[in-house]
Each structure stands twice: as structure tokens, then as C-alpha cells.
N, C-alpha and C. Protein backbone atom coordinates (compact mmCIF):
# COMPACT_ATOMS: atom_id res chain seq x y z
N UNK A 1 -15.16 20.99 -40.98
CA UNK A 1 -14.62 19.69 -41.42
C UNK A 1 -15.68 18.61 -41.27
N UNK A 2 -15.80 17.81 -42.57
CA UNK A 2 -16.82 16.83 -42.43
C UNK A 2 -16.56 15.50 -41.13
N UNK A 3 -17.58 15.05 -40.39
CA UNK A 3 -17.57 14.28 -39.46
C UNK A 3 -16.56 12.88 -40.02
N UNK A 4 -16.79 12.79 -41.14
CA UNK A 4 -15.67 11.13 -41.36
C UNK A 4 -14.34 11.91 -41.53
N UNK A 5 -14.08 13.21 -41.87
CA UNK A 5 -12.72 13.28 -41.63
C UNK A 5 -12.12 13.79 -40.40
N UNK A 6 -13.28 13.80 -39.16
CA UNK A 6 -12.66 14.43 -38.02
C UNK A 6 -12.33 12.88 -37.06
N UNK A 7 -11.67 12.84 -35.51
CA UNK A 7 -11.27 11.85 -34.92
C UNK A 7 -10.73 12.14 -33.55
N UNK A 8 -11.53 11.32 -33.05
CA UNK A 8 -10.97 11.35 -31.30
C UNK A 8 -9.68 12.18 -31.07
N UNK A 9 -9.30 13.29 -30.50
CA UNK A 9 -8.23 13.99 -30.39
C UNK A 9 -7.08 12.97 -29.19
N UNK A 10 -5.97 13.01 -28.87
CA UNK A 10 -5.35 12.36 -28.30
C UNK A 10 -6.01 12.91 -26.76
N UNK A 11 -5.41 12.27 -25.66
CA UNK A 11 -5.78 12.47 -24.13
C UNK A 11 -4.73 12.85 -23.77
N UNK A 12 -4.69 13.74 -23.19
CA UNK A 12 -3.22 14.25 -22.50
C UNK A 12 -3.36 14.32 -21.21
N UNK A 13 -2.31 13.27 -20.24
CA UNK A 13 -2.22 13.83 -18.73
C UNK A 13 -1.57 14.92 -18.35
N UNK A 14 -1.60 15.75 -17.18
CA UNK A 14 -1.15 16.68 -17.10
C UNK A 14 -1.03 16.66 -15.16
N UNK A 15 0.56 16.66 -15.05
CA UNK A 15 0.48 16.24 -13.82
C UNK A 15 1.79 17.43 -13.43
N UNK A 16 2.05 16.96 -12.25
CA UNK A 16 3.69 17.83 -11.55
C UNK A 16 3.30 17.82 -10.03
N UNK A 17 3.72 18.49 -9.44
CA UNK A 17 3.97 18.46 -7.99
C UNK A 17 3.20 19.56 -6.81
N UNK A 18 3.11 19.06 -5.68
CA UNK A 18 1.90 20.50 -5.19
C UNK A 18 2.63 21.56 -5.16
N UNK A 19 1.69 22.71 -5.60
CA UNK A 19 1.94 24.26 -5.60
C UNK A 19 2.70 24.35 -7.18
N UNK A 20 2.96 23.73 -8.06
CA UNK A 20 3.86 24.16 -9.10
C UNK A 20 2.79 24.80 -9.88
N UNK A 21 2.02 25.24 -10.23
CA UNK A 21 0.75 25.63 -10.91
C UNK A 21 0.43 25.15 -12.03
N UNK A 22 -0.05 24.00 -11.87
CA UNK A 22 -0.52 23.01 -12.57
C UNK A 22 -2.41 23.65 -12.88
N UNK A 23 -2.67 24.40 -12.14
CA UNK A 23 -3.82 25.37 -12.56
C UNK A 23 -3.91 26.18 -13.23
N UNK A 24 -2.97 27.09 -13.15
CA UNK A 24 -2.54 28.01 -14.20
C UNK A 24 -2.26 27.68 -15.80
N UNK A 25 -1.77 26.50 -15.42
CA UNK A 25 -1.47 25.83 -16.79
C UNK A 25 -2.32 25.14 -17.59
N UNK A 26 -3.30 24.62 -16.72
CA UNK A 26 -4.74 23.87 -17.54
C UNK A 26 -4.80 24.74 -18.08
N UNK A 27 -5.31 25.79 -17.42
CA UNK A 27 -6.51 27.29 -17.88
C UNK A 27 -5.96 28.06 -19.07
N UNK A 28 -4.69 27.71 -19.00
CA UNK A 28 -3.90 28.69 -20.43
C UNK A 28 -4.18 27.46 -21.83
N UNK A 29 -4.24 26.25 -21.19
CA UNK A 29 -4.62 25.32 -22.61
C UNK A 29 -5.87 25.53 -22.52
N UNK A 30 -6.66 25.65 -21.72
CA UNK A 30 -8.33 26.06 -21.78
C UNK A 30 -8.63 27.11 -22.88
N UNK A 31 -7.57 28.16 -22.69
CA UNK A 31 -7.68 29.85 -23.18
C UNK A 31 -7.41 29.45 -25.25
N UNK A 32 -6.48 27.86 -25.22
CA UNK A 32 -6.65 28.08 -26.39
C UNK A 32 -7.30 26.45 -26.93
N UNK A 33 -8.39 26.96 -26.34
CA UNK A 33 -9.78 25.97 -26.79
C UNK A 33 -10.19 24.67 -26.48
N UNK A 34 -9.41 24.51 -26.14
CA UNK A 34 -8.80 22.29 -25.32
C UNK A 34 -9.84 22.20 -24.36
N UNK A 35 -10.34 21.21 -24.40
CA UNK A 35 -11.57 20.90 -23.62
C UNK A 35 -10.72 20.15 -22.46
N UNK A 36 -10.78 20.81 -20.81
CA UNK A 36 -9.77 20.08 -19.55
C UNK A 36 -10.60 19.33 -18.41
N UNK A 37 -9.85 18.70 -18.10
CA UNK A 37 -10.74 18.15 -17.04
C UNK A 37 -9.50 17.76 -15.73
N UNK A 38 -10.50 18.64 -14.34
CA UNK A 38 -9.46 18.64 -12.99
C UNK A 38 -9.71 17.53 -12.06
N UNK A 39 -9.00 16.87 -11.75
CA UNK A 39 -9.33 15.30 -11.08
C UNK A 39 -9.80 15.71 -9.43
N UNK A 40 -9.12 17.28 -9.35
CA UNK A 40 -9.57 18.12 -8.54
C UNK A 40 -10.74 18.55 -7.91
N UNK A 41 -11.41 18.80 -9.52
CA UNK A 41 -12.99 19.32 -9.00
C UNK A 41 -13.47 17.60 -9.05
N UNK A 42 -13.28 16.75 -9.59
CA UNK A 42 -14.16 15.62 -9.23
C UNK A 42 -13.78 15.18 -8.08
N UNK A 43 -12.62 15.23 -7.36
CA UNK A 43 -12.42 14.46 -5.88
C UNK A 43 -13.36 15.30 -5.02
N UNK A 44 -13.78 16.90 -5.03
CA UNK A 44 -14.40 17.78 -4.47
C UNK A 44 -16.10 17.30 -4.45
N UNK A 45 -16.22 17.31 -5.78
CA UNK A 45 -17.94 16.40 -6.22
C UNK A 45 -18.06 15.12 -4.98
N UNK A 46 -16.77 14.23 -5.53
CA UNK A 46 -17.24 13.04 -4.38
C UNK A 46 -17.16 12.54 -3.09
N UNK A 47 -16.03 13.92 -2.85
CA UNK A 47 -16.30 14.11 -1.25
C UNK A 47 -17.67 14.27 -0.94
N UNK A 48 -18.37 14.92 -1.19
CA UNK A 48 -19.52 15.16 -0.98
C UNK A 48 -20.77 14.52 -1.08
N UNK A 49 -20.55 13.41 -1.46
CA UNK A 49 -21.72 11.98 -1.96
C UNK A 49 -21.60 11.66 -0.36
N UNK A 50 -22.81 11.13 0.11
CA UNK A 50 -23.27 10.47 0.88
C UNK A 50 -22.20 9.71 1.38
N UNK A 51 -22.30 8.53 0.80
CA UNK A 51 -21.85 7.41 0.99
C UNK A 51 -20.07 7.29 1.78
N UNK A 52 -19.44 7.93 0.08
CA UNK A 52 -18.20 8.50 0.98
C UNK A 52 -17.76 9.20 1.93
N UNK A 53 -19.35 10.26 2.41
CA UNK A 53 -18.38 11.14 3.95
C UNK A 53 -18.82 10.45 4.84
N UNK A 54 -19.82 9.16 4.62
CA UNK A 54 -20.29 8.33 5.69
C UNK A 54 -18.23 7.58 6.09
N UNK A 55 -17.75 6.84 5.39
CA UNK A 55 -16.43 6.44 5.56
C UNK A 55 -15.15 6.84 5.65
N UNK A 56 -15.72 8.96 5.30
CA UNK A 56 -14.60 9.68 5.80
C UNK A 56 -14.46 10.10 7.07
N UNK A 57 -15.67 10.23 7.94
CA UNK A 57 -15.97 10.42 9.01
C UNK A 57 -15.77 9.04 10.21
N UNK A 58 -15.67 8.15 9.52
CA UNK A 58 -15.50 6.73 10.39
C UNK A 58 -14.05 6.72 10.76
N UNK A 59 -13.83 7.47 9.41
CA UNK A 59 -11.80 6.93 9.36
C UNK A 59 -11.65 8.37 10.31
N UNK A 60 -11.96 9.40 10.28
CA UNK A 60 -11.37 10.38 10.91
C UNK A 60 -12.05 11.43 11.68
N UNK A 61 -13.63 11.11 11.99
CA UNK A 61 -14.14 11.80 13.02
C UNK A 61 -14.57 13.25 12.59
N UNK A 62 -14.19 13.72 11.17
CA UNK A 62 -14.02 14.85 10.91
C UNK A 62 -14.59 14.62 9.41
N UNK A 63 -15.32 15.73 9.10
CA UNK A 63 -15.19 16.15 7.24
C UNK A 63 -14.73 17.63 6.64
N UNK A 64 -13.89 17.95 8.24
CA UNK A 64 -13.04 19.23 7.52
C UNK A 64 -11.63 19.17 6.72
N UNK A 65 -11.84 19.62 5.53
CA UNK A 65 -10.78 19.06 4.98
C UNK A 65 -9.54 19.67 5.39
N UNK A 66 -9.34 20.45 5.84
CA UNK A 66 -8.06 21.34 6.33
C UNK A 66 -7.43 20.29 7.81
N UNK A 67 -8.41 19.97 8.42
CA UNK A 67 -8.06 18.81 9.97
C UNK A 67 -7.69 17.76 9.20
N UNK A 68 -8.30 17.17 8.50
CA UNK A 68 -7.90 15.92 7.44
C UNK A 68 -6.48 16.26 6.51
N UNK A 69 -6.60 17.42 5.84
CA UNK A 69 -5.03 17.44 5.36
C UNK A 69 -3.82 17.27 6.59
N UNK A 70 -3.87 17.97 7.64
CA UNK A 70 -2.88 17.95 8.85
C UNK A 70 -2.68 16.22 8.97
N UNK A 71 -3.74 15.49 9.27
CA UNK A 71 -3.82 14.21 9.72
C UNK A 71 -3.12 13.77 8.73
N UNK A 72 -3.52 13.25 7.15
CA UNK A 72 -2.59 12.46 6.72
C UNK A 72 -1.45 12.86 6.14
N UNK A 73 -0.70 13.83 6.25
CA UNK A 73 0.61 14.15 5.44
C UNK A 73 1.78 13.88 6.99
N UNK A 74 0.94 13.80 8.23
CA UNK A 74 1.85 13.07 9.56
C UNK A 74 1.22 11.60 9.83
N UNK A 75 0.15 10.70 9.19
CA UNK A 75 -0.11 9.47 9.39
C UNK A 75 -0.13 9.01 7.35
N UNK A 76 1.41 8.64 7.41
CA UNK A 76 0.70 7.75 6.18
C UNK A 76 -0.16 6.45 6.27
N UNK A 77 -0.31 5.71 6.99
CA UNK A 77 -1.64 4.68 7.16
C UNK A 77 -2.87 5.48 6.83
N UNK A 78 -2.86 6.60 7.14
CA UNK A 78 -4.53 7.60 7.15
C UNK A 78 -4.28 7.92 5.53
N UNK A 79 -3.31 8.34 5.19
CA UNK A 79 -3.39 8.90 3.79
C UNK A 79 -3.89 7.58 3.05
N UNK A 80 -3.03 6.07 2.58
CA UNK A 80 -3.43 5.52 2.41
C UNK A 80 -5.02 4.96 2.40
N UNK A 81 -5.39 4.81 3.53
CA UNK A 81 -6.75 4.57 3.74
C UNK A 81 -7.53 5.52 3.25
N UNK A 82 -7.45 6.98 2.57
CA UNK A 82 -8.14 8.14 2.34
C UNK A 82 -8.49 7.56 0.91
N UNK A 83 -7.37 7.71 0.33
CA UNK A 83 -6.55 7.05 -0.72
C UNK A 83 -7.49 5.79 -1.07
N UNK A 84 -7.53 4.85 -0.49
CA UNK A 84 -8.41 3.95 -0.74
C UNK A 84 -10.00 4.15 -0.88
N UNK A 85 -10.46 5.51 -0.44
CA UNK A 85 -11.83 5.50 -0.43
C UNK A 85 -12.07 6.22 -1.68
N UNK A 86 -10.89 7.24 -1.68
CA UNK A 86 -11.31 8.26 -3.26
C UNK A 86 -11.18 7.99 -4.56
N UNK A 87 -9.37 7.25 -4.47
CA UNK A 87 -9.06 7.39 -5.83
C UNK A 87 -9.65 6.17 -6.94
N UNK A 88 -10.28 5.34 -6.21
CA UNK A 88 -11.52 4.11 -7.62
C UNK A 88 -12.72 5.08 -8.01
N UNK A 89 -13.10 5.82 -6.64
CA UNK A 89 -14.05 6.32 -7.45
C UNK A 89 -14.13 8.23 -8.41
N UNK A 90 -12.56 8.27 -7.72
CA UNK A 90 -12.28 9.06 -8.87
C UNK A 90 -12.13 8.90 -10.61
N UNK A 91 -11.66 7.49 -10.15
CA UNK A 91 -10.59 7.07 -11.71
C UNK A 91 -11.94 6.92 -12.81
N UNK A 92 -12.96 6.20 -12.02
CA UNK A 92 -14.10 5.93 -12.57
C UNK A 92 -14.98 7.06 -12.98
N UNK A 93 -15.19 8.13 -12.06
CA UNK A 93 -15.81 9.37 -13.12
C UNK A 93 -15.14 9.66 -14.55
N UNK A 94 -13.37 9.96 -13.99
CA UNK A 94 -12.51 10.72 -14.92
C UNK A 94 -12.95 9.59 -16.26
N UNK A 95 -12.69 8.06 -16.36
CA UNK A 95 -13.05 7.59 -17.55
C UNK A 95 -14.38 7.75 -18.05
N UNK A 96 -15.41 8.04 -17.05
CA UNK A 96 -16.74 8.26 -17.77
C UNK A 96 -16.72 9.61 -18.38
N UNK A 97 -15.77 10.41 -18.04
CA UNK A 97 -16.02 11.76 -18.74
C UNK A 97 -15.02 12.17 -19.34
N UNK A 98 -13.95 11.12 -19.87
CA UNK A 98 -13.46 11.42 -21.21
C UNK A 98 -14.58 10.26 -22.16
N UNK A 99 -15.15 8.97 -21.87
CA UNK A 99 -15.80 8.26 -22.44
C UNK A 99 -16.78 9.22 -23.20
N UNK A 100 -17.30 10.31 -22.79
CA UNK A 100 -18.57 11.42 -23.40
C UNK A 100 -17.87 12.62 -24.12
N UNK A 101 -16.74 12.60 -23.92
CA UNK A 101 -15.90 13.76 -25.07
C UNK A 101 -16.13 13.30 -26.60
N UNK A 102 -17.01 14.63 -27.06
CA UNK A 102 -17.27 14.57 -28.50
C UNK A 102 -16.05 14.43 -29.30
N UNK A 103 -16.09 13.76 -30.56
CA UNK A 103 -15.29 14.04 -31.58
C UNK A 103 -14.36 15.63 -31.79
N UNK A 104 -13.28 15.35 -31.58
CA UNK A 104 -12.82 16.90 -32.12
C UNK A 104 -11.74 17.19 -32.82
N UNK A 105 -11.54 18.16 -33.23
CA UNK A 105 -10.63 18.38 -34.26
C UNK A 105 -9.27 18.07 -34.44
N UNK A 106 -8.72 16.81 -35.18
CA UNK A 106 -7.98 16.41 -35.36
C UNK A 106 -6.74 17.04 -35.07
N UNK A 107 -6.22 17.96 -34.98
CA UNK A 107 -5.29 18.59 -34.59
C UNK A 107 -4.76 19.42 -33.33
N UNK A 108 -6.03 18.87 -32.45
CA UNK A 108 -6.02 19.36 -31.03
C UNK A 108 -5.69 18.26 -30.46
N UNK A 109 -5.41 18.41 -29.29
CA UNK A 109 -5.61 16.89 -28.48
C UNK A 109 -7.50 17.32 -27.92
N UNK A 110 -7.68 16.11 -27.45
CA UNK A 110 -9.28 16.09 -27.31
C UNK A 110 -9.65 16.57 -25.67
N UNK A 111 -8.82 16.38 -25.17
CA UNK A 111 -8.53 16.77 -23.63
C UNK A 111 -7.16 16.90 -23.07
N UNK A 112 -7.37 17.44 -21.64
CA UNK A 112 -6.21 17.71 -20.53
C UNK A 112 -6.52 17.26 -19.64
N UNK A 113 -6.03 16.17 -19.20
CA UNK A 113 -6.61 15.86 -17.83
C UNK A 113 -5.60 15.84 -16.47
N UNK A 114 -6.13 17.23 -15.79
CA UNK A 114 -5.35 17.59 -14.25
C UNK A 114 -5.12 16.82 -13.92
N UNK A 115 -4.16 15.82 -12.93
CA UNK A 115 -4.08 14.68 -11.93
C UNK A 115 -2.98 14.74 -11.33
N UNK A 116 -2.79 15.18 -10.36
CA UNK A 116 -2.34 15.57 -9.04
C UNK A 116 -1.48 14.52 -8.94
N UNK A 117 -2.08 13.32 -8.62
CA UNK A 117 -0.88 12.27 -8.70
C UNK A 117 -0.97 10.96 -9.51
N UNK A 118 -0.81 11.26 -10.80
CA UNK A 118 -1.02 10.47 -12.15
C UNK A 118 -0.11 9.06 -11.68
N UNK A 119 1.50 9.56 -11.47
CA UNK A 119 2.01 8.87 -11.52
C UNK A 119 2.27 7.84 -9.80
N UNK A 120 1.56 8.68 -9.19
CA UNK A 120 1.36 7.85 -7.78
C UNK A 120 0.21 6.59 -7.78
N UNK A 121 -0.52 7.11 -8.53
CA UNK A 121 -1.25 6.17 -8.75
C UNK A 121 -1.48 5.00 -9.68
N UNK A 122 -0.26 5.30 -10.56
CA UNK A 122 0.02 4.25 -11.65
C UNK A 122 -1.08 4.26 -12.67
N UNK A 123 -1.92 5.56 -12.80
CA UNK A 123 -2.76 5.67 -14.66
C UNK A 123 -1.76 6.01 -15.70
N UNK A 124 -0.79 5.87 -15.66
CA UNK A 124 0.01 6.18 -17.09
C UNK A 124 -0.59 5.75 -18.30
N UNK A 125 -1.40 4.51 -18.36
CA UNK A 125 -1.59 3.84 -19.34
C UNK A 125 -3.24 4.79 -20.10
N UNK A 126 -3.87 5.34 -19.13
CA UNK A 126 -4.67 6.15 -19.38
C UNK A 126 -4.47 7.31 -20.58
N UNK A 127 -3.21 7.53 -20.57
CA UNK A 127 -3.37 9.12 -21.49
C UNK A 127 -2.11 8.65 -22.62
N UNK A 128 -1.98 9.60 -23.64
CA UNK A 128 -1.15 9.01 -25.01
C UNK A 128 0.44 9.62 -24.67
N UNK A 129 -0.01 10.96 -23.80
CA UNK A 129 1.17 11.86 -23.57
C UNK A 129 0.78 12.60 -22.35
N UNK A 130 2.04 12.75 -21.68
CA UNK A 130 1.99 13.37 -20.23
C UNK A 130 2.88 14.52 -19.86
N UNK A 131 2.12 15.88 -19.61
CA UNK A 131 3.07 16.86 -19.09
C UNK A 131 3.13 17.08 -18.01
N UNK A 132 4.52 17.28 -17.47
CA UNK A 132 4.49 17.17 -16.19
C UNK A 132 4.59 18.72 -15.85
N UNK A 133 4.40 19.68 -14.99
CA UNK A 133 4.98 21.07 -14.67
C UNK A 133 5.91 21.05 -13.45
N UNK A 134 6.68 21.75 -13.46
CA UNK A 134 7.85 21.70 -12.18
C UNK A 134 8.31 23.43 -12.29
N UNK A 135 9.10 23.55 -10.86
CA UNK A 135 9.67 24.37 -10.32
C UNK A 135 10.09 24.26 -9.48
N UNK A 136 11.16 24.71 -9.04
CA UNK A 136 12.54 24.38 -7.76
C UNK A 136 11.72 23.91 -6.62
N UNK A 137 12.05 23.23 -5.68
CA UNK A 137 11.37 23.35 -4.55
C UNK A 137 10.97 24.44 -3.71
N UNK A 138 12.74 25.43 -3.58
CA UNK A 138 11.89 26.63 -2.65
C UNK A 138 11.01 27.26 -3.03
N UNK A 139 10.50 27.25 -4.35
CA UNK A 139 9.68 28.23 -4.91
C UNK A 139 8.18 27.57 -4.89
N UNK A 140 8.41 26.15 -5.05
CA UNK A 140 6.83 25.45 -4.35
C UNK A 140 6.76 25.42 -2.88
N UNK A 141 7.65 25.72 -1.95
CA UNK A 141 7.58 25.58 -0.34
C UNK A 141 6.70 26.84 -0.19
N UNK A 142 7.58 27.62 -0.74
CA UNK A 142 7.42 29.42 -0.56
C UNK A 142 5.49 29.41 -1.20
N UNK A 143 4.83 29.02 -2.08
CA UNK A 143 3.44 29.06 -2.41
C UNK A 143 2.77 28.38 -1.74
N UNK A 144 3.07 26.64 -1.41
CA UNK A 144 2.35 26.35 -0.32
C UNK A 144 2.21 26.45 0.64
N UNK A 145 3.10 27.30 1.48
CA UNK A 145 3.22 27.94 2.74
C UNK A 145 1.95 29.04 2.54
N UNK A 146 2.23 30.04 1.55
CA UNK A 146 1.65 31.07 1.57
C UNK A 146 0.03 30.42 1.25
N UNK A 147 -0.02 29.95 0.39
CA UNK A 147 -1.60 29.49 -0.01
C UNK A 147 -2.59 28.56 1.23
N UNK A 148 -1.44 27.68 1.67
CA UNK A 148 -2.70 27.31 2.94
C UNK A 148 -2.32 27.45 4.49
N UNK A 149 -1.88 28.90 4.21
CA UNK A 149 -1.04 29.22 5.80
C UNK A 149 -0.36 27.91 6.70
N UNK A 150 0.50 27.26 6.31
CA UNK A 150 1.16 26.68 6.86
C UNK A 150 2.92 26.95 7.33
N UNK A 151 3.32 26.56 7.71
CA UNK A 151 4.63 26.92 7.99
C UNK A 151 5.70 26.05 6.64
N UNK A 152 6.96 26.46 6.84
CA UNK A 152 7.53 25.88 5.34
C UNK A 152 8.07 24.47 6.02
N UNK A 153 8.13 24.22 7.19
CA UNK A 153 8.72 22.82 7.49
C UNK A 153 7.32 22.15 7.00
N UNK A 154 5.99 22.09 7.51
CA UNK A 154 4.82 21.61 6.84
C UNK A 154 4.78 21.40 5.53
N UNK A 155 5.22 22.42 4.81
CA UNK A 155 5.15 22.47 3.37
C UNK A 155 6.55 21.51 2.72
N UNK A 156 7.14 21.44 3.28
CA UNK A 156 8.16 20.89 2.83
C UNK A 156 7.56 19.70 3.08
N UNK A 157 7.46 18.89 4.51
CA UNK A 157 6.67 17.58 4.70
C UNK A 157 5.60 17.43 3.72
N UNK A 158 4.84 18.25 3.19
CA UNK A 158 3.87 17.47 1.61
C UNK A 158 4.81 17.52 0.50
N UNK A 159 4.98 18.27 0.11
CA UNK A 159 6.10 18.42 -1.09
C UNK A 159 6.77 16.81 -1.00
N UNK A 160 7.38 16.30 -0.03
CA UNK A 160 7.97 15.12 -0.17
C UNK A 160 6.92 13.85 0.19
N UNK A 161 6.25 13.75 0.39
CA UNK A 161 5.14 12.89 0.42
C UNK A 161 4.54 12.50 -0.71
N UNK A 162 5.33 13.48 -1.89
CA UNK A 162 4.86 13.27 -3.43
C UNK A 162 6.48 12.16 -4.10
N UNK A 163 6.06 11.94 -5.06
CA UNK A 163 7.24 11.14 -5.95
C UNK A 163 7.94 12.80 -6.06
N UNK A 164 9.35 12.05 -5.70
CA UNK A 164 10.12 12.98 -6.01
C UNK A 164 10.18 13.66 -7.68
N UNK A 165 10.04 15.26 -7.80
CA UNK A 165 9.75 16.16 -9.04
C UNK A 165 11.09 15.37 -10.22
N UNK A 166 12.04 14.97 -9.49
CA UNK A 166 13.12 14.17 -10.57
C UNK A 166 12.20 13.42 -11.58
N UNK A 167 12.28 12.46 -11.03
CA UNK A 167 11.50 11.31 -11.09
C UNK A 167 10.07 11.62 -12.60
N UNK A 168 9.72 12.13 -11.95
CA UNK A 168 8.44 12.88 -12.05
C UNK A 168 9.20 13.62 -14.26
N UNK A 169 9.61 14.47 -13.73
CA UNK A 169 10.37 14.86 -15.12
C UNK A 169 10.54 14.23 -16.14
N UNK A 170 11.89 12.79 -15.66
CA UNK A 170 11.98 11.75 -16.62
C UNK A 170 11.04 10.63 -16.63
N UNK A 171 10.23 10.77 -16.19
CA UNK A 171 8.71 10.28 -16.99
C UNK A 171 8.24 10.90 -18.13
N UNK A 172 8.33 11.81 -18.36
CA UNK A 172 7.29 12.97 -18.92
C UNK A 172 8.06 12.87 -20.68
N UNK A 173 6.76 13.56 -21.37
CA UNK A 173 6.69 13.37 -22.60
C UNK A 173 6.91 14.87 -23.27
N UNK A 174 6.14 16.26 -22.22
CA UNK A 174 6.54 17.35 -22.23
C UNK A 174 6.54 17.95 -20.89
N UNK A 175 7.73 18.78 -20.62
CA UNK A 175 8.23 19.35 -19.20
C UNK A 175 7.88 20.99 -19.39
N UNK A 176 7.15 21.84 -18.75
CA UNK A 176 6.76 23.00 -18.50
C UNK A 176 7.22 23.47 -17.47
N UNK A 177 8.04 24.36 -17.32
CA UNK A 177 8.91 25.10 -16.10
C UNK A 177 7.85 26.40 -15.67
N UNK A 178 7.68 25.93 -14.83
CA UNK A 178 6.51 27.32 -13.94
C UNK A 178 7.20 27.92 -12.75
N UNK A 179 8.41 28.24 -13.14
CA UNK A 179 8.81 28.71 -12.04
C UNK A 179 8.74 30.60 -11.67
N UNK A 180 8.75 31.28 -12.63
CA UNK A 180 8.72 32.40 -12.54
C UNK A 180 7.61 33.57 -13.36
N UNK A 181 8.03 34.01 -14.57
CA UNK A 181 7.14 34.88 -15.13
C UNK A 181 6.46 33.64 -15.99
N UNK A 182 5.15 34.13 -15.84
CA UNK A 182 4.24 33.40 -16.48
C UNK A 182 4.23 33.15 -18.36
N UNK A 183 4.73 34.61 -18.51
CA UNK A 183 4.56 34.93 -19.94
C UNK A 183 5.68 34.22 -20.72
N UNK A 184 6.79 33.35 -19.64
CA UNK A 184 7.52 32.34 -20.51
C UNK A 184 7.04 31.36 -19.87
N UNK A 185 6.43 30.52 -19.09
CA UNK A 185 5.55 29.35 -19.35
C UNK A 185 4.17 29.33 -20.21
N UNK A 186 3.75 30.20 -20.60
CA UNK A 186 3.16 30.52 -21.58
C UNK A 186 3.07 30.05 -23.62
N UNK A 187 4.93 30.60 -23.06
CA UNK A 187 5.83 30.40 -24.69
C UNK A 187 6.12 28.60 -24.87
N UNK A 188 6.47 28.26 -23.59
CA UNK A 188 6.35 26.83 -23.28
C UNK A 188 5.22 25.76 -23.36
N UNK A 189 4.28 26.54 -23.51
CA UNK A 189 2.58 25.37 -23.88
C UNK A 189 2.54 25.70 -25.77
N UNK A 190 2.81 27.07 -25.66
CA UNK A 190 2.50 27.04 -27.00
C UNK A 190 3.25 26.29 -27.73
N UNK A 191 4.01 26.12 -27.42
CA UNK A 191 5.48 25.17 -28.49
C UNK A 191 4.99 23.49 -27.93
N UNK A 192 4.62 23.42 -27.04
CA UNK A 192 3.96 21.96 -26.93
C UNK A 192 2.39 21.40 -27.76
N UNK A 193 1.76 22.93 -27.56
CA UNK A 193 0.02 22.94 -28.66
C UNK A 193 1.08 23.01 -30.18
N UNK A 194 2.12 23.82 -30.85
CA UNK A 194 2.43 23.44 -31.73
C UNK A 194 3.23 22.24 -32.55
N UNK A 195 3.89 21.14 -31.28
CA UNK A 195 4.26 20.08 -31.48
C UNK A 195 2.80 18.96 -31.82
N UNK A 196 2.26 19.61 -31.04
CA UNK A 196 0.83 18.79 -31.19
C UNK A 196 0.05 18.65 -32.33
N UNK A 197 -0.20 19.75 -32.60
CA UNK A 197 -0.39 20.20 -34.43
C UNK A 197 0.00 19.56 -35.14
């Protein structure tokens, strides 16, 4: 397709709640060609800058992130303050690196962008359309327990430290249920890549 008839593809957020597999789900729009981006791997990049573990270490003595998760999901003042050191200079990569997304094919969206907590943080205005992914709670207790060996009262205490998954839903522009076999959340992106179309 000639360059004057191609055009910025739309931005899509892509958010839901911890443990619902909001990873799984990039990677399957990855699988059909969508250029994604995880707010994930950039909070990981800028942990690691200088500057910021100089002020993660002030606030908490520590730059293990596993001692630091324990700390703020039982001190919200600490989360907050974490919160304050990451998420400007997260927001600020994520726009520089949809700002460098080439032109692409009109009938894709042009990106996916992971964000953990889109709507905690109030970027709505950032993306054209937002999917959220969900699944029951016990079934996100039951993965985050298992994934970062914690106990399920722990897991339950993050799970609610998020905007409640309600909430979260009737925001949303498209809803993806990840609760069980994959191969019908699967059938569920595709019917969202073909609304997109």
C-alpha cells in the first residue's frame, strides 16, 4: 500500500487486574502482528537508571524488589511515594515510544499498550480504545499466590489495592475473559482484531 494511503493505526490500552493474564494476551495480539508495548518492561529499564535507585533506596533501604513489594501493598504512604518516583517517568518513555511508531497499516491498530494500572493512574485520555482482561477473583488469588509464593490472604491484600475489576469492566471499550482455557480467550481477541478491521 502506497505511503499517502497508509495512517497512524489507532493506540490501544490494554489493562485488567494482577494475575488475570494480561501477558498472555499482549503476546497473542503480538502473534497476529500488532506492534505491543509493556509499561512493565519499561518500569524494569527504569528501575535500574541511576538516579532512580539512588531515591528507591532512600525511601526504603532496599532495591530488592520482592522486600519492596511486601512493604508497599501493607504501607500505602510507601506505595504512593514509589508511585511518585516511577510513574512520570514511566508515562514519559511510553509517549516517546509510541511518538517513534512507524506508519502502519490502516486496518490494524498501530499498538497495544500493557498498563497495569491505566486507570489508576488516570491515562485514559492516552489511547482511542481500552481492553480491559478479567477473571473471577479466586482464580487471580489462586495465580498470584502460586506465581510469587505468597499466601492467598497476601494475594488477596494486592488484588484489592487495585480499582476494583467492576469498575475496571465498565470502563472498558473491549472486555476479554481469561479465566480458563486459553483457546476461548483466544476466540475473544480475534473478534476484537476483527471489530477493529
Amino acid at each position: 500500500m502506497d505511503r499517502k494511503n497508509r495512517k497512524k493505526g489507532i493506540v490501544l490500552g490494554l489493562t485488567g487486574g494482577i494475575s488475570t493474564g494480561k501477558t498472555s494476551v499482549l503476546n497473542e495480539f503480538k502473534k497476529h502482528g500488532i506492534k505491543t508495548i509493556s509499561c512493565d518492561e519499561i518500569s524494569k529499564k527504569i528501575y535500574k537508571w541511576t538516579n532512580v535507585q539512588k531515591r528507591i533506596k532512600k525511601l526504603f533501604r532496599t532495591l530488592n524488589r520482592k522486600k519492596i513489594a511486601e512493604i508497599i501493598f501493607s504501607d500505602i504512604k510507601k506505595r504512593k511515594l514509589l508511585e511518585k518516583i516511577l510513574h512520570p517517568e514511566i508515562i514519559k518513555e511510553l509517549k516517546k515510544q509510541i511518538k517513534l511508531l512507524p506508519t502502519s497499516n490502516f486496518r490494524l491498530p498501530a499498538v497495544i499498550v500493557d498498563v497495569p494500572l491505566l486507570f489508576e493512574v488516570d491515562i485514559s485520555e492516552m489511547f482511542e480504545k481500552i481492553i480491559v482482561v478479567y477473571c473471577p477473583e479466586n482464580i487471580q488469588i489462586r495465580r498470584l499466590a502460586n506465581r510469587d509464593k505468597i499466601s492467598d490472604a497476601d494475594a488477596k491484600k494486592r488484588i484489592r489495592s487495585q480499582m476494583p475489576m467492576s469498575e475496571k469492566i465498565n470502563r472498558a471499550d473491549y472486555v476479554v475473559n481469561n479465566s480458563g482455557n486459553f483457546a476461548d480467550t483466544k476466540k475473544e481477541i480475534k473478534k476484537i482484531l476483527d471489530k477493529l478491521s
